[in-house]
N, C-alpha and C. Protein backbone atom coordinates (compact mmCIF):
# COMPACT_ATOMS: atom_id res chain seq x y z
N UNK A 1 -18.32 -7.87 -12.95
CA UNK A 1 -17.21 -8.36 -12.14
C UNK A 1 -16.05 -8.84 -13.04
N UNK A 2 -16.62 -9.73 -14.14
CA UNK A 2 -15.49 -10.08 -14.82
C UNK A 2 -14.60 -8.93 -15.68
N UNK A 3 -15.24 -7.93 -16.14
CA UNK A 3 -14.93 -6.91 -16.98
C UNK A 3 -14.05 -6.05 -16.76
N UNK A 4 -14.15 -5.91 -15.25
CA UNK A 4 -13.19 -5.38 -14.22
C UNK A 4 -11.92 -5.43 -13.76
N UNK A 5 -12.04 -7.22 -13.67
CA UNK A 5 -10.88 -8.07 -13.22
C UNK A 5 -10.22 -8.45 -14.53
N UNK A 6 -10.57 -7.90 -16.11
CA UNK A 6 -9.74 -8.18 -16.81
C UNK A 6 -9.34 -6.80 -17.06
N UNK A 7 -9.98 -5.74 -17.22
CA UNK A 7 -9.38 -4.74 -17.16
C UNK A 7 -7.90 -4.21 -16.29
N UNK A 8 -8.44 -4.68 -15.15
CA UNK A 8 -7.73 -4.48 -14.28
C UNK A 8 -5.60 -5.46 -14.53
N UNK A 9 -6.19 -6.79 -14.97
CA UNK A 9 -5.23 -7.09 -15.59
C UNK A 9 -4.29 -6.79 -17.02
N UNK A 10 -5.09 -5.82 -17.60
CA UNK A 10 -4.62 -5.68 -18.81
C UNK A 10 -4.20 -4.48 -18.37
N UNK A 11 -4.27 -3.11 -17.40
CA UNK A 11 -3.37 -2.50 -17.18
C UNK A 11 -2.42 -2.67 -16.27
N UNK A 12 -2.36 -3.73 -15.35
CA UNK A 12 -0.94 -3.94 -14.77
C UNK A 12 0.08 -4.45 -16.12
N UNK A 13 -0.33 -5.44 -16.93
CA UNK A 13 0.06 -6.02 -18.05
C UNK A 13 0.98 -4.70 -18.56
N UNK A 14 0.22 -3.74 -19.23
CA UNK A 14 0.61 -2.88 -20.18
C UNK A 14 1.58 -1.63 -19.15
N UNK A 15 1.12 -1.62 -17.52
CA UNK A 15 2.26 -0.73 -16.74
C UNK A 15 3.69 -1.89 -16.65
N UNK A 16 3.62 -3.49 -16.59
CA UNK A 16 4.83 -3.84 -16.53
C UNK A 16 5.48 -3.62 -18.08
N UNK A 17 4.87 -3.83 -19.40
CA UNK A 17 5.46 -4.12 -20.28
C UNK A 17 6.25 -2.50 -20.65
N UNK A 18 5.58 -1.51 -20.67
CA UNK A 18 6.21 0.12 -20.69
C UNK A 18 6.93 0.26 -19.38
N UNK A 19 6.65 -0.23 -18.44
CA UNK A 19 7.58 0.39 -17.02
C UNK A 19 9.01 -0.16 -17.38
N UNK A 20 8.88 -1.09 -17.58
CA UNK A 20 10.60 -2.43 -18.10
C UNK A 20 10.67 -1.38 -19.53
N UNK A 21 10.24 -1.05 -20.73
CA UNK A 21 10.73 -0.17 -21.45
C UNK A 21 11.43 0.92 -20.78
N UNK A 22 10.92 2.16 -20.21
CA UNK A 22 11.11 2.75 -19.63
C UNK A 22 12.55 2.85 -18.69
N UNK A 23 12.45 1.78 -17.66
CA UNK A 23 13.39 1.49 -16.98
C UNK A 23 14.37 0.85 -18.00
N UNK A 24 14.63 0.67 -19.20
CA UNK A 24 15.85 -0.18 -19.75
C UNK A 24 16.20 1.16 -20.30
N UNK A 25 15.23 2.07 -20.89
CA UNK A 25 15.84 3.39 -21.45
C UNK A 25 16.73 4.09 -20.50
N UNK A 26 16.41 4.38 -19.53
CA UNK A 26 17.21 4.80 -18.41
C UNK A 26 18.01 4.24 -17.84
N UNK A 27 18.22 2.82 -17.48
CA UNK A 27 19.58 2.38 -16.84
C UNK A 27 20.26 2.15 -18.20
N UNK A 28 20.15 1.79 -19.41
CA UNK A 28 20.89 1.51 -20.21
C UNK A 28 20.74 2.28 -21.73
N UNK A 29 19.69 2.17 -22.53
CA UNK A 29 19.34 2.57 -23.55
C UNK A 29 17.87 2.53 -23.97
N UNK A 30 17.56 3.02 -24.86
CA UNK A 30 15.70 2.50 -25.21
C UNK A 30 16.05 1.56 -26.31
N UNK A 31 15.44 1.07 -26.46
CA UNK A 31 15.78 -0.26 -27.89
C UNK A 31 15.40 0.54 -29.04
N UNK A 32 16.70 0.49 -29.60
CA UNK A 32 16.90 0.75 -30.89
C UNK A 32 17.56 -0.50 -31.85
N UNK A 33 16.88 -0.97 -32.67
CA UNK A 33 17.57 -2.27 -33.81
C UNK A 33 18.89 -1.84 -33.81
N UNK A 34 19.86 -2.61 -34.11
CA UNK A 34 21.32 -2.40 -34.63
C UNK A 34 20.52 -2.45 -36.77
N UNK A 35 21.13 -1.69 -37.09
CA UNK A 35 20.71 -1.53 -38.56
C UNK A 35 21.88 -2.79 -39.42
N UNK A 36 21.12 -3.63 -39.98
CA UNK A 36 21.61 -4.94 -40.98
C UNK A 36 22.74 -4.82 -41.68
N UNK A 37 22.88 -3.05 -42.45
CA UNK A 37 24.01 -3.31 -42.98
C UNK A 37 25.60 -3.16 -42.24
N UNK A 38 25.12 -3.03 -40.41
CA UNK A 38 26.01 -2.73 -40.09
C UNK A 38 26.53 -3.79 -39.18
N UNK A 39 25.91 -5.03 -38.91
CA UNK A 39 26.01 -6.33 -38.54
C UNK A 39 27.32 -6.91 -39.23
N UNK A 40 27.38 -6.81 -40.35
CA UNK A 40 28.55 -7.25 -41.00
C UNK A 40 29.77 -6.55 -40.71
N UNK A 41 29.63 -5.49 -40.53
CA UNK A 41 31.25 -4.87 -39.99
C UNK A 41 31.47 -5.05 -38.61
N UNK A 42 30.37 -5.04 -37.62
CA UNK A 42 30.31 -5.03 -36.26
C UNK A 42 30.89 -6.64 -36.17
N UNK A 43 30.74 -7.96 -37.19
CA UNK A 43 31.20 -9.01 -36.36
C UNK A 43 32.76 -8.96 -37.01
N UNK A 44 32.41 -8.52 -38.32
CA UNK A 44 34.38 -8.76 -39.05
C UNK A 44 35.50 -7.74 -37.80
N UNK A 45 34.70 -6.98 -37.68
CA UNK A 45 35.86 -6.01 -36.39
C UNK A 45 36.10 -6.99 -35.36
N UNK A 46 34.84 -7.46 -34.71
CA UNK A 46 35.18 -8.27 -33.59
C UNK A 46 36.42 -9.60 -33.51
N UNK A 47 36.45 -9.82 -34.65
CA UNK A 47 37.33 -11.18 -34.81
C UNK A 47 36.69 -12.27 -33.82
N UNK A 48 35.76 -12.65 -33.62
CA UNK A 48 34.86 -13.42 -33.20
C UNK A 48 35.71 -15.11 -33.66
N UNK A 49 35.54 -16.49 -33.22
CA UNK A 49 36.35 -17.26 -33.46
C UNK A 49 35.28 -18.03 -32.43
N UNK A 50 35.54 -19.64 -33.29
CA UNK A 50 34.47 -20.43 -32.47
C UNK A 50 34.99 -21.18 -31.46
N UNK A 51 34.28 -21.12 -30.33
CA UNK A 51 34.44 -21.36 -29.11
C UNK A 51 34.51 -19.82 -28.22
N UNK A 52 34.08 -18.95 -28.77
CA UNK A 52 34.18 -17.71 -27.88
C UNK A 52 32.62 -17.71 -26.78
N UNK A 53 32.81 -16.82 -25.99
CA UNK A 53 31.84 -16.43 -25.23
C UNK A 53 31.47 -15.28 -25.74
N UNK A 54 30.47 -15.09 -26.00
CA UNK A 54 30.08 -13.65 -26.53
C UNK A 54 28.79 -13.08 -26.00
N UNK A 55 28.82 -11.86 -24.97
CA UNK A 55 27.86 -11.52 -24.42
C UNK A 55 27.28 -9.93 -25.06
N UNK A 56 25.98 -9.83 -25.13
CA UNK A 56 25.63 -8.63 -25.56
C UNK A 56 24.05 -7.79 -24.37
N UNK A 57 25.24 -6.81 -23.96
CA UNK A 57 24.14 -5.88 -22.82
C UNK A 57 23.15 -4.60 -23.82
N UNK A 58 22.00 -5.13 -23.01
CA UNK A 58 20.77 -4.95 -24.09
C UNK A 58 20.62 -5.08 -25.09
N UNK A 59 20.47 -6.56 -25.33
CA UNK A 59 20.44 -7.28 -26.19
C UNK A 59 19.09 -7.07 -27.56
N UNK A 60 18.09 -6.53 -26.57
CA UNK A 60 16.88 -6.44 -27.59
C UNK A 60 16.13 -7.31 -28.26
N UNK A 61 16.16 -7.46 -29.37
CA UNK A 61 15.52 -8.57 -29.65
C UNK A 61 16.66 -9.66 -30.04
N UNK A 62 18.02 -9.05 -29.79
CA UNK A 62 18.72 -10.46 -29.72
C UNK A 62 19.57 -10.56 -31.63
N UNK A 63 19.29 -9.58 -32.24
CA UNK A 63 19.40 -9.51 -34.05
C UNK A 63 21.29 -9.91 -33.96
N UNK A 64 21.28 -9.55 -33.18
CA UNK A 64 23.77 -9.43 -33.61
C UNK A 64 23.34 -10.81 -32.86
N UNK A 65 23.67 -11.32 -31.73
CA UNK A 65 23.46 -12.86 -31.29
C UNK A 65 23.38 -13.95 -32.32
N UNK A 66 22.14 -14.07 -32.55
CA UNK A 66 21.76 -14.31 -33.20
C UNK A 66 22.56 -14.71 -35.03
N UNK A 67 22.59 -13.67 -35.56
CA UNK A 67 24.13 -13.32 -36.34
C UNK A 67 24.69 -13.96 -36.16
N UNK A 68 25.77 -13.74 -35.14
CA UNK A 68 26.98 -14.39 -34.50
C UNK A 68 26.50 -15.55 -34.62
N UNK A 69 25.82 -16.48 -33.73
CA UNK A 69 25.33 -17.93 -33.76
C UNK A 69 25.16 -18.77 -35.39
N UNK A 70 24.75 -18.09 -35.70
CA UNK A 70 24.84 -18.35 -37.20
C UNK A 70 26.19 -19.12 -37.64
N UNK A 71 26.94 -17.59 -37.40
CA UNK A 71 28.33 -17.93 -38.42
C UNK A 71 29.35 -18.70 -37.77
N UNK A 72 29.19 -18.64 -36.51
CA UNK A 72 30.36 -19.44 -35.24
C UNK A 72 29.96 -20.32 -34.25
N UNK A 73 30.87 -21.16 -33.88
CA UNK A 73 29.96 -21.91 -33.02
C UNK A 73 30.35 -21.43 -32.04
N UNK A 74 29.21 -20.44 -31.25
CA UNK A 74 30.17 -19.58 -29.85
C UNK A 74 28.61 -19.76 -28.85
N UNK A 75 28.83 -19.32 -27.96
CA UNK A 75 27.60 -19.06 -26.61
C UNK A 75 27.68 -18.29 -26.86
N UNK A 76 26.24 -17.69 -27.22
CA UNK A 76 26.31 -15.71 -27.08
C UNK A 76 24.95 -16.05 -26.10
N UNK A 77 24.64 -14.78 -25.06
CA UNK A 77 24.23 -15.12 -24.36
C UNK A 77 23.94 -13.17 -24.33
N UNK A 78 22.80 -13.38 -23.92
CA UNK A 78 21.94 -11.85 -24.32
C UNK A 78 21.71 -11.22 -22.71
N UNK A 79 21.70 -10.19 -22.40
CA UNK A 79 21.11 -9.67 -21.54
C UNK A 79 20.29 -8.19 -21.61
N UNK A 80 18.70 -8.53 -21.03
CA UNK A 80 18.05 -7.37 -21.77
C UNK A 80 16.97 -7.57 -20.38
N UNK A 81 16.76 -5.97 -19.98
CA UNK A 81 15.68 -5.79 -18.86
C UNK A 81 14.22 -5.61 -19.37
N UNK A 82 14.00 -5.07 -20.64
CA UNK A 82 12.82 -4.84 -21.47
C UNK A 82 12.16 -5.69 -21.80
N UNK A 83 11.07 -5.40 -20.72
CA UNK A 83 10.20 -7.34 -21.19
C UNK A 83 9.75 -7.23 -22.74
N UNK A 84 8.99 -6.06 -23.18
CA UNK A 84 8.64 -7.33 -24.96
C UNK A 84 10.09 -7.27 -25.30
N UNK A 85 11.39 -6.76 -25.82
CA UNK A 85 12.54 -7.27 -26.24
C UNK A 85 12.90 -9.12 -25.89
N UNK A 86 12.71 -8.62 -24.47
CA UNK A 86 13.36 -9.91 -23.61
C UNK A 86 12.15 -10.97 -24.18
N UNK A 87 10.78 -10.78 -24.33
CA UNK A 87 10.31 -12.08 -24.65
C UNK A 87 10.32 -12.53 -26.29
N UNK A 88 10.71 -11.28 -26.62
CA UNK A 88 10.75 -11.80 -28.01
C UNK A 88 12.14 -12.69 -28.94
N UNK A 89 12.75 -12.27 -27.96
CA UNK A 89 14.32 -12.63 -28.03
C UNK A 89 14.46 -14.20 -27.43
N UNK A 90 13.75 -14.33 -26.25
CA UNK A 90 13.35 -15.30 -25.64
C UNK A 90 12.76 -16.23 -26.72
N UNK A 91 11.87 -16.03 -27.25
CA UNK A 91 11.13 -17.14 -28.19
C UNK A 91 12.22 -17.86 -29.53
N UNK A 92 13.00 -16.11 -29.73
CA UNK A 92 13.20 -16.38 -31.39
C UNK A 92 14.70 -17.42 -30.60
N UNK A 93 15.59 -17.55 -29.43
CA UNK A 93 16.35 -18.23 -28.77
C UNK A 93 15.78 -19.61 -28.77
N UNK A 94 14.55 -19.76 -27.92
CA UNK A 94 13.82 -21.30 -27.92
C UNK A 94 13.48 -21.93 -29.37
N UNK A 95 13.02 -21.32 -30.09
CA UNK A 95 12.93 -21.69 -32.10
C UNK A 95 14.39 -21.44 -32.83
N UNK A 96 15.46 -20.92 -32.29
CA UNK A 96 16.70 -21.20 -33.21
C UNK A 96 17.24 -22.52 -32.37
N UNK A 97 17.45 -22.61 -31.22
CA UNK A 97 18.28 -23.63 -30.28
C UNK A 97 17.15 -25.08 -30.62
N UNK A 98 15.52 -25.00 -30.58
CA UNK A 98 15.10 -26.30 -30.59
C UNK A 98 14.86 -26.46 -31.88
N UNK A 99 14.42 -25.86 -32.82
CA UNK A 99 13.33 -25.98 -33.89
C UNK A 99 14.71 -25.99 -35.17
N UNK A 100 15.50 -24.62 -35.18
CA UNK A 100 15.81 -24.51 -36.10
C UNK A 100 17.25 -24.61 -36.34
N UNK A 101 17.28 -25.63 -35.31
CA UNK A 101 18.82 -25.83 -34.84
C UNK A 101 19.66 -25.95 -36.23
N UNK A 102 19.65 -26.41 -37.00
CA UNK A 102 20.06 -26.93 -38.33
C UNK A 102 20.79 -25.20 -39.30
N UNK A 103 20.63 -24.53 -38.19
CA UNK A 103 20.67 -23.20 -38.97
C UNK A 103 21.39 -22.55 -38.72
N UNK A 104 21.80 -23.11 -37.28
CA UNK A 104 22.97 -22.02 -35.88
C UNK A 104 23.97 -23.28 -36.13
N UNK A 105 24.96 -22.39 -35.93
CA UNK A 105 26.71 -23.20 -35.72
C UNK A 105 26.22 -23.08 -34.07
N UNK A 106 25.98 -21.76 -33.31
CA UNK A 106 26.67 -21.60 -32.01
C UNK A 106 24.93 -21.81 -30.95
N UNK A 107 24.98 -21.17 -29.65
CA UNK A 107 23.68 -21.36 -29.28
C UNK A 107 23.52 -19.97 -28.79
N UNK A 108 22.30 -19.65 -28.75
CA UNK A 108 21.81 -18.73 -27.71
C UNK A 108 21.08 -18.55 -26.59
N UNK A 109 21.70 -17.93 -25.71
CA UNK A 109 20.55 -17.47 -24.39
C UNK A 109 20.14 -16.26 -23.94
N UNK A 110 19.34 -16.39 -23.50
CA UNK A 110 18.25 -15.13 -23.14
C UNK A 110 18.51 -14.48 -21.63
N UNK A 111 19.01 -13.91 -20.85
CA UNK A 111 18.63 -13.77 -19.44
C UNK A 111 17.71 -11.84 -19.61
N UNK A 112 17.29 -12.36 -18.78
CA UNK A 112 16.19 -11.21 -17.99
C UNK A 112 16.57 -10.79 -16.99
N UNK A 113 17.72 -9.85 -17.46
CA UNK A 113 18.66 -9.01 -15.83
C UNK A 113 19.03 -7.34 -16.07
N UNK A 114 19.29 -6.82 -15.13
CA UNK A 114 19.77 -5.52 -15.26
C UNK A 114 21.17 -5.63 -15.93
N UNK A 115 21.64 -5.32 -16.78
CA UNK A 115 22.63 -5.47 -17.63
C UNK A 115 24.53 -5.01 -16.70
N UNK A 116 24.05 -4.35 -15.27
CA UNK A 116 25.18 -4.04 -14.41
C UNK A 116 25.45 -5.19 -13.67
N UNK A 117 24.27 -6.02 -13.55
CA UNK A 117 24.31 -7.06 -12.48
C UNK A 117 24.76 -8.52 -13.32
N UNK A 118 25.12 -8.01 -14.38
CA UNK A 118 25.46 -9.54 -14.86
C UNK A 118 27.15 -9.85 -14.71
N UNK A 119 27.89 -10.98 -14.50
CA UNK A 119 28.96 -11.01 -14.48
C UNK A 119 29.77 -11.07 -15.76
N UNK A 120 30.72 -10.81 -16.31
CA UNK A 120 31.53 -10.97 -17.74
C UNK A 120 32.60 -11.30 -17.32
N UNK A 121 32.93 -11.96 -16.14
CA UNK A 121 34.69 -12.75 -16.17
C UNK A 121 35.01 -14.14 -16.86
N UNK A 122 33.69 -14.97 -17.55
CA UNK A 122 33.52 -15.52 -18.60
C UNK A 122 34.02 -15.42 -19.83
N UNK A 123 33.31 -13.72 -20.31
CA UNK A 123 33.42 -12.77 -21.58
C UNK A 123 34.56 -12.97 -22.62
N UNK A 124 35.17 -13.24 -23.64
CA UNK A 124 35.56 -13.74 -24.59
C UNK A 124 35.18 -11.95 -25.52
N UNK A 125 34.15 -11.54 -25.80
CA UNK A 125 33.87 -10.63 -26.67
C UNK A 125 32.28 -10.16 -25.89
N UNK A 126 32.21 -8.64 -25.51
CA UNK A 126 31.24 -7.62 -25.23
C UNK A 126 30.77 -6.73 -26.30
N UNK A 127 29.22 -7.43 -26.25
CA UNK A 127 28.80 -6.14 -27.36
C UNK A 127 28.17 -5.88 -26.72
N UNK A 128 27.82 -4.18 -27.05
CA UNK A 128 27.10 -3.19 -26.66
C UNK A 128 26.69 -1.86 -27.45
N UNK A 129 25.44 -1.48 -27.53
CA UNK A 129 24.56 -0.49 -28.05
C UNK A 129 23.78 0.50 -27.07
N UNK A 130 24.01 0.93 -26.31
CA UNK A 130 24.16 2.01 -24.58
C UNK A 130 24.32 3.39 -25.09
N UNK A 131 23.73 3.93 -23.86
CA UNK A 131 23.95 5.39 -24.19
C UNK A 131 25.15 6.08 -23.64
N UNK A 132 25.49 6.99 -24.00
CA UNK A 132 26.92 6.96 -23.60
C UNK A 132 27.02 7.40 -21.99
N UNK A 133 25.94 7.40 -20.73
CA UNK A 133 26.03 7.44 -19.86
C UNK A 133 26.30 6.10 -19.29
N UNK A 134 25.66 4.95 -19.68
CA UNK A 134 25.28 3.63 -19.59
C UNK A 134 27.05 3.05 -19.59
N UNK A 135 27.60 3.45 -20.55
CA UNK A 135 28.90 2.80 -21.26
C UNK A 135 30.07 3.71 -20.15
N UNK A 136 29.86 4.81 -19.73
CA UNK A 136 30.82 5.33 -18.69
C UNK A 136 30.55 4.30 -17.71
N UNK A 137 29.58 3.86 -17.06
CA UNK A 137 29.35 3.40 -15.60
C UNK A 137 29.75 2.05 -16.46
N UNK A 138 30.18 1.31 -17.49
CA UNK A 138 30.40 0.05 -17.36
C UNK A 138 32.01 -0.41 -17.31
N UNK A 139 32.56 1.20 -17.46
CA UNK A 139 33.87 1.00 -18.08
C UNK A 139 34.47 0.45 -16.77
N UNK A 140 33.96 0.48 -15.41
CA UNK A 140 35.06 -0.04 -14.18
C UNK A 140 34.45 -1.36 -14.17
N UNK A 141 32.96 -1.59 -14.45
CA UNK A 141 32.92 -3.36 -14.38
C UNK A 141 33.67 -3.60 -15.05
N UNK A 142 33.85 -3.32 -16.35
CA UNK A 142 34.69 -4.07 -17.68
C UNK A 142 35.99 -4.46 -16.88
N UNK A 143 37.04 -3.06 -16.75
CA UNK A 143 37.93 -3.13 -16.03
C UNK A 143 38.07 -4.18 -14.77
N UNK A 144 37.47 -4.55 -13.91
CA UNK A 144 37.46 -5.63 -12.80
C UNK A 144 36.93 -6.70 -13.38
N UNK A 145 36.14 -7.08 -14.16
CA UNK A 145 35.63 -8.18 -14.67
C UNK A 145 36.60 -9.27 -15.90
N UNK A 146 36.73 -8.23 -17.21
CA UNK A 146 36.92 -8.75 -18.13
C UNK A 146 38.24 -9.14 -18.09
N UNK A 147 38.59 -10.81 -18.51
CA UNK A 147 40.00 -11.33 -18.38
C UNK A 147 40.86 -10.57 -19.56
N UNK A 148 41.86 -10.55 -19.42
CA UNK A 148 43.02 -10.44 -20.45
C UNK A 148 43.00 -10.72 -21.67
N UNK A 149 42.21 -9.89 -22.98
CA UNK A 149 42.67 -10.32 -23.78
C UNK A 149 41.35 -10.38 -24.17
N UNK A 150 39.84 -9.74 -23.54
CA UNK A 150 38.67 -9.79 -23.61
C UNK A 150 38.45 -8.28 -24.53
N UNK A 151 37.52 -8.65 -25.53
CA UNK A 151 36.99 -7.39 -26.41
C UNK A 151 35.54 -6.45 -25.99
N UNK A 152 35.72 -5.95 -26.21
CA UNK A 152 34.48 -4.92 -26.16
C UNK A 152 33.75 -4.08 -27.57
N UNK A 153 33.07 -4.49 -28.08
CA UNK A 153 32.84 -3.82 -29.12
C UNK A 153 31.20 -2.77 -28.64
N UNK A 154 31.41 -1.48 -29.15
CA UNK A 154 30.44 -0.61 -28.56
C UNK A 154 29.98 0.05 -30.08
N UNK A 155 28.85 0.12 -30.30
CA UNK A 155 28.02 0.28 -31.48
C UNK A 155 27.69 2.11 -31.20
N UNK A 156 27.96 2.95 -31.76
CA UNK A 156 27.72 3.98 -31.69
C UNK A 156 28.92 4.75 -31.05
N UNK A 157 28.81 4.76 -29.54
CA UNK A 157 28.99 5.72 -29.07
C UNK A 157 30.41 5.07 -27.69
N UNK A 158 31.50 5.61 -28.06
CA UNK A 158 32.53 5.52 -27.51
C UNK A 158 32.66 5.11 -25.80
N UNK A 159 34.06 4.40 -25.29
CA UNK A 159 34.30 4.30 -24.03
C UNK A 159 35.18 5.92 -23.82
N UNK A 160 35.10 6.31 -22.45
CA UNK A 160 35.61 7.51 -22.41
C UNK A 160 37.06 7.15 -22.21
N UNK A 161 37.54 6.33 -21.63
CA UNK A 161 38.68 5.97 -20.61
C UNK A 161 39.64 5.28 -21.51
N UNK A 162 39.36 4.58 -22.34
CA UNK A 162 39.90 3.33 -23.14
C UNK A 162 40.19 3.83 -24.73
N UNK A 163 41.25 3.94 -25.13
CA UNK A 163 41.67 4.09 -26.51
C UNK A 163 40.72 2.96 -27.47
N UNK A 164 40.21 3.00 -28.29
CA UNK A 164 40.19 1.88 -28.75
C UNK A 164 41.00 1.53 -29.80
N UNK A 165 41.10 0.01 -30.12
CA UNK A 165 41.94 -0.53 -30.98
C UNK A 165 41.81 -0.27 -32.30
N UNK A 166 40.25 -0.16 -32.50
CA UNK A 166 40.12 0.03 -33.99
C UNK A 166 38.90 0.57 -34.25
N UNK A 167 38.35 1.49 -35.15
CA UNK A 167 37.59 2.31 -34.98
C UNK A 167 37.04 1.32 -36.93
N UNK A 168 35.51 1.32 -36.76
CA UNK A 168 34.91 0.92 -38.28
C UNK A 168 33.52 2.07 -38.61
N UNK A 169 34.21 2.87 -39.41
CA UNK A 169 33.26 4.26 -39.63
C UNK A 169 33.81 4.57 -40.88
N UNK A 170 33.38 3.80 -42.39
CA UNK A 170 34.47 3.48 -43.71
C UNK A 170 33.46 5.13 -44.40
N UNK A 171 32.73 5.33 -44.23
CA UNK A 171 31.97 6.14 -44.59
C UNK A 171 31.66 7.66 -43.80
N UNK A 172 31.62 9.26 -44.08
CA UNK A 172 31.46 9.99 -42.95
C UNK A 172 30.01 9.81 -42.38
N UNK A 173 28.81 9.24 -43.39
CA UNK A 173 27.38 8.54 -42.53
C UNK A 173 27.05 7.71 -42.08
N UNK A 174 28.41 6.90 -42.10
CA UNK A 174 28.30 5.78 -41.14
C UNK A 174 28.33 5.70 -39.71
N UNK A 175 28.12 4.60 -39.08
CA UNK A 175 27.87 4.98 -37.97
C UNK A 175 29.44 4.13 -36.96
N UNK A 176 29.93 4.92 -36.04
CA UNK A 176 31.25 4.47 -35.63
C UNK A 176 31.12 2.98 -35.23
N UNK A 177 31.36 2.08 -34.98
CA UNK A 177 31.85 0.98 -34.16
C UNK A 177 33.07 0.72 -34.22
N UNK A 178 33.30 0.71 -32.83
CA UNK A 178 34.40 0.83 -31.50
C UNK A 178 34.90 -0.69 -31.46
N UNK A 179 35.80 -0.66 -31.24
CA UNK A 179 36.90 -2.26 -31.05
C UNK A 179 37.75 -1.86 -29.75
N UNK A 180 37.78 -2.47 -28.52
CA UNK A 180 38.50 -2.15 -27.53
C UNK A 180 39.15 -3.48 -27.10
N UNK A 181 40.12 -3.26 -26.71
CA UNK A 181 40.26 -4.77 -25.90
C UNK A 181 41.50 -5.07 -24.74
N UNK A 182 41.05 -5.48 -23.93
CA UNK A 182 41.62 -5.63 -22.10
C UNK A 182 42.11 -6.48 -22.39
């Protein structure tokens, strides 16, 4: 009886933790790391400045946030549908904000949402790592949402609609990041 009823829990367990993979690959992206050496150009483009709001859709495990929090004292505030991302991001948020506070200028948060359903009329600076289907369907939230004067920075792969301001690709194997801003 018991053998059963844990079985039985360890594959709902393992259908929610791949189904939320799954489903984040498809409404948005599959989690892929942002690569370290490219953290440093992704925040110098942003012009990031403390007191910003800084939100990042599919966040993952949260690595640029994180970053950011570090160097500024800003709210970055994560949004990621992929439960292990989201809980891991979740933890390393609760151990930088309680434990290791001494380490962050800014704070971080975690939400556990579909990355369309979140609001950005807050938004100060948008990061994003999306597939480039993901980043078409965001370009009219952006547009209705984001105030005047709000950035968008997109890691890879371009807005279709929107010129951007500044393009950081210093290398031809590098990888583009996009600077836009409403």
């Amino acid at each position: 009886m018991f053998d059963s009823f844990f079985y039985f829990i360890l594959i709902i367990a393992v259908l929610l933790l791949f189904g939320t993979m799954a489903y984040a690959g498809y409404r948005g992206a599959p989690w892929v790391p942002t690569k370290k050496k490219d953290l440093n150009r992704l925040i110098e483009l942003s012009g990031i400045k403390d007191g910003d709001i800084v939100f990042e859709l599919g966040s993952g495990d949260g690595r640029i946030l994180f970053e950011i929090a570090k160097r500024f004292k800003v709210s970055a505030i994560g949004v990621e549908i992929s439960l292990p991302p989201y809980l891991v991001s979740k933890i390393k948020a609760w151990l930088m904000n309680k434990i290791f506070v001494h380490k962050m200028r800014g704070t971080v948060s975690i939400k556990y949402r579909d990355l369309f359903q979140q609001s950005l009329t807050s938004a100060d600076l948008v990061v994003c790592f999306l597939m480039p289907k993901s980043i078409t369907e965001l370009e009219e939230k952006f547009a209705k949402e984001l105030k005047k004067g709000a950035k968008v920075i997109s890691y890879v792969f371009p807005l279709k609609s929107y010129e951007p301001r500044a393009v950081s690709k210093p290398e031809k194997s590098s990888i583009a990041i996009y600077l836009y801003q409403f």
